[in-house]
Protein backbone atom coordinates (compact mmCIF):
# COMPACT_ATOMS: atom_id res chain seq x y z
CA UNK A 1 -128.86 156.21 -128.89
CA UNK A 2 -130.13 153.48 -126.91
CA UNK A 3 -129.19 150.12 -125.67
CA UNK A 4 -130.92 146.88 -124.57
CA UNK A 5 -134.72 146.71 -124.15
CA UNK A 6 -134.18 151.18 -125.44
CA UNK A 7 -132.96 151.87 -122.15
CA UNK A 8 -130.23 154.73 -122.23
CA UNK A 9 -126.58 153.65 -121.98
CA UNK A 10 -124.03 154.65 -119.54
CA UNK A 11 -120.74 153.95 -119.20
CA UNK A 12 -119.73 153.75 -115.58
CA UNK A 13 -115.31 154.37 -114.78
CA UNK A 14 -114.53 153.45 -111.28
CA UNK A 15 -111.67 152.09 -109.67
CA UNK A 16 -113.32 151.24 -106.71
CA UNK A 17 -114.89 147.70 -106.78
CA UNK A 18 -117.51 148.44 -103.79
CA UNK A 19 -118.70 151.68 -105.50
CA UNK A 20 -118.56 150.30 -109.51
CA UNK A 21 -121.01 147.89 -108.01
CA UNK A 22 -123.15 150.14 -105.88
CA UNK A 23 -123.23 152.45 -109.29
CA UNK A 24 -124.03 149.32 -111.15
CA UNK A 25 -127.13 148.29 -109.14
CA UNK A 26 -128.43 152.52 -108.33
CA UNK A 27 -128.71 152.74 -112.13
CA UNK A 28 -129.90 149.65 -113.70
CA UNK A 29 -133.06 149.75 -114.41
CA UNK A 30 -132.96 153.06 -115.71
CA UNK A 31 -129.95 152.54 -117.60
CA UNK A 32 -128.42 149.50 -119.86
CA UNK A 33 -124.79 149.88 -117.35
CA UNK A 34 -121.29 149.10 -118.35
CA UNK A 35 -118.80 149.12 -116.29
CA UNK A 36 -114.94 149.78 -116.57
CA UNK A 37 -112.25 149.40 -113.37
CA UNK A 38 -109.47 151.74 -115.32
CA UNK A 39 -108.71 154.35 -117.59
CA UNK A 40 -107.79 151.37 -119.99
CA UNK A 41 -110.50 149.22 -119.82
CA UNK A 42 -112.90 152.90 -120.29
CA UNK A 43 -111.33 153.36 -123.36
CA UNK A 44 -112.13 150.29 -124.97
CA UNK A 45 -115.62 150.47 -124.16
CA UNK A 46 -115.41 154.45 -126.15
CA UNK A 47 -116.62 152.82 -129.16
CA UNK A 48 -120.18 151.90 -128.16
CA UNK A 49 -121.20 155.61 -128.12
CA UNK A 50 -122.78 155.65 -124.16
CA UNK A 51 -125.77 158.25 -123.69
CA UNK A 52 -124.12 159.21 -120.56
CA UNK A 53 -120.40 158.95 -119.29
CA UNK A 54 -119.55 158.49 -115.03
CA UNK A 55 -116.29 159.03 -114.52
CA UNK A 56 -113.79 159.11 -111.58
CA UNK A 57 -111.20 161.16 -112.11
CA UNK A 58 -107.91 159.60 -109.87
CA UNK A 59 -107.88 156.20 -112.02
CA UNK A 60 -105.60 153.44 -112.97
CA UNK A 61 -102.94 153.00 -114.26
CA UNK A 62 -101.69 156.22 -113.02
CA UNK A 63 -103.99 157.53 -109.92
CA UNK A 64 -103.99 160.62 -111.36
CA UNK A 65 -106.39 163.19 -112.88
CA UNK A 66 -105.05 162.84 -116.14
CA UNK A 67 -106.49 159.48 -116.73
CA UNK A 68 -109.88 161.34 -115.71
CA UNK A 69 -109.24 163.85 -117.84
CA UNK A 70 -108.02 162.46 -120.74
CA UNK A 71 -111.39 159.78 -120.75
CA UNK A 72 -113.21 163.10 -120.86
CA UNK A 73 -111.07 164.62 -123.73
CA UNK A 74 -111.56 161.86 -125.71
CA UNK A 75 -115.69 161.55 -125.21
CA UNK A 76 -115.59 165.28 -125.96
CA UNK A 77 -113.64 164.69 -128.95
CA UNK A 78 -116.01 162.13 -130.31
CA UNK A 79 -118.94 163.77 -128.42
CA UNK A 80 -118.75 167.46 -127.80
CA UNK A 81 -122.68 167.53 -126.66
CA UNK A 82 -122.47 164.26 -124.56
CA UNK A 83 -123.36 163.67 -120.89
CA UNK A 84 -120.42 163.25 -118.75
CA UNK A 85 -120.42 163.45 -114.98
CA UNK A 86 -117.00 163.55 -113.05
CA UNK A 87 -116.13 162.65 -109.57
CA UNK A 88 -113.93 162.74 -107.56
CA UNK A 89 -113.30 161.65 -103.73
CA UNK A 90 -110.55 164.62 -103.18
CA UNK A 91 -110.90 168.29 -103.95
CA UNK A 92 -108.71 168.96 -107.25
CA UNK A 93 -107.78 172.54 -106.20
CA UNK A 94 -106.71 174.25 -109.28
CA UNK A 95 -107.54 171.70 -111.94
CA UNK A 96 -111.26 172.99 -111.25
CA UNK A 97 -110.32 175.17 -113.97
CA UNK A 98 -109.44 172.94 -116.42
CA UNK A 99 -112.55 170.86 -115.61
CA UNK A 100 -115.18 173.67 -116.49
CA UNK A 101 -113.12 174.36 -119.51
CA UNK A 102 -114.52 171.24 -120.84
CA UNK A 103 -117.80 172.48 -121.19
CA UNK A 104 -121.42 170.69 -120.18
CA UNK A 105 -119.66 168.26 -117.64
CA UNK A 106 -121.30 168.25 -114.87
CA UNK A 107 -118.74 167.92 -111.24
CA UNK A 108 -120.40 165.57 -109.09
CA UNK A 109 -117.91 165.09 -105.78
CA UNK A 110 -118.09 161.61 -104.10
CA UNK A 111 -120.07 160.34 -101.69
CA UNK A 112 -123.15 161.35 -104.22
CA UNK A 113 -127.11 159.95 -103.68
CA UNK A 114 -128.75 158.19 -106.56
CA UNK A 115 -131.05 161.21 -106.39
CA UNK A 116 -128.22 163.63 -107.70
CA UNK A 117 -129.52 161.62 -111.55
CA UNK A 118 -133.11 162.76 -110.68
């Protein structure tokens, strides 16, 4: 799947403001970029089918991994072969087991380089 002018799609979840933007302008050009503040506002944006999935893990309305999680359940259940990366600012101790239990995501901790997507 594509999106405008057959760029790939990605959908972008971050809380932070400063970093969804910073995201926003690393990746477009190479990507068509949509961006989502919360777990909420991800979900809605499910339904376009995104070639690749950034998510934060620790996101509204809760602050906690589940909403992370649970956006990556539900691309998995729609998507079992898509392109998810996760991040997360803090270290998630024993949930790194449930993490790589959902299988092809790739961890990606935060601060990250545009050059971790080369």
């Amino acid at each position: 799947m594509t999106g405008a002018g057959d760029l790939p799609r990605i959908l972008i979840v971050e809380d932070d403001p400063f970093l969804l933007d910073q995201l926003r302008f690393a990746l477009s050009g190479r990507f068509a970029v949509t961006g989502a503040r919360d777990a909420t506002e991800g979900r809605a944006h499910l339904a376009a089918d995104s070639d690749v999935y950034l998510f934060d893990l620790r996101l509204p309305p809760s602050r906690t991994v589940d909403e992370g999680f649970g956006l990556l359940r539900e691309v998995r259940k729609r998507d079992p072969d898509a392109t998810v990366v996760v991040m997360s600012g803090r270290r998630t101790g024993g949930r790194r087991s449930r993490r790589s239990s959902l299988a092809r995501s790739i961890s990606s901790g935060s601060p990250w380089t545009p050059r971790s997507f080369s």
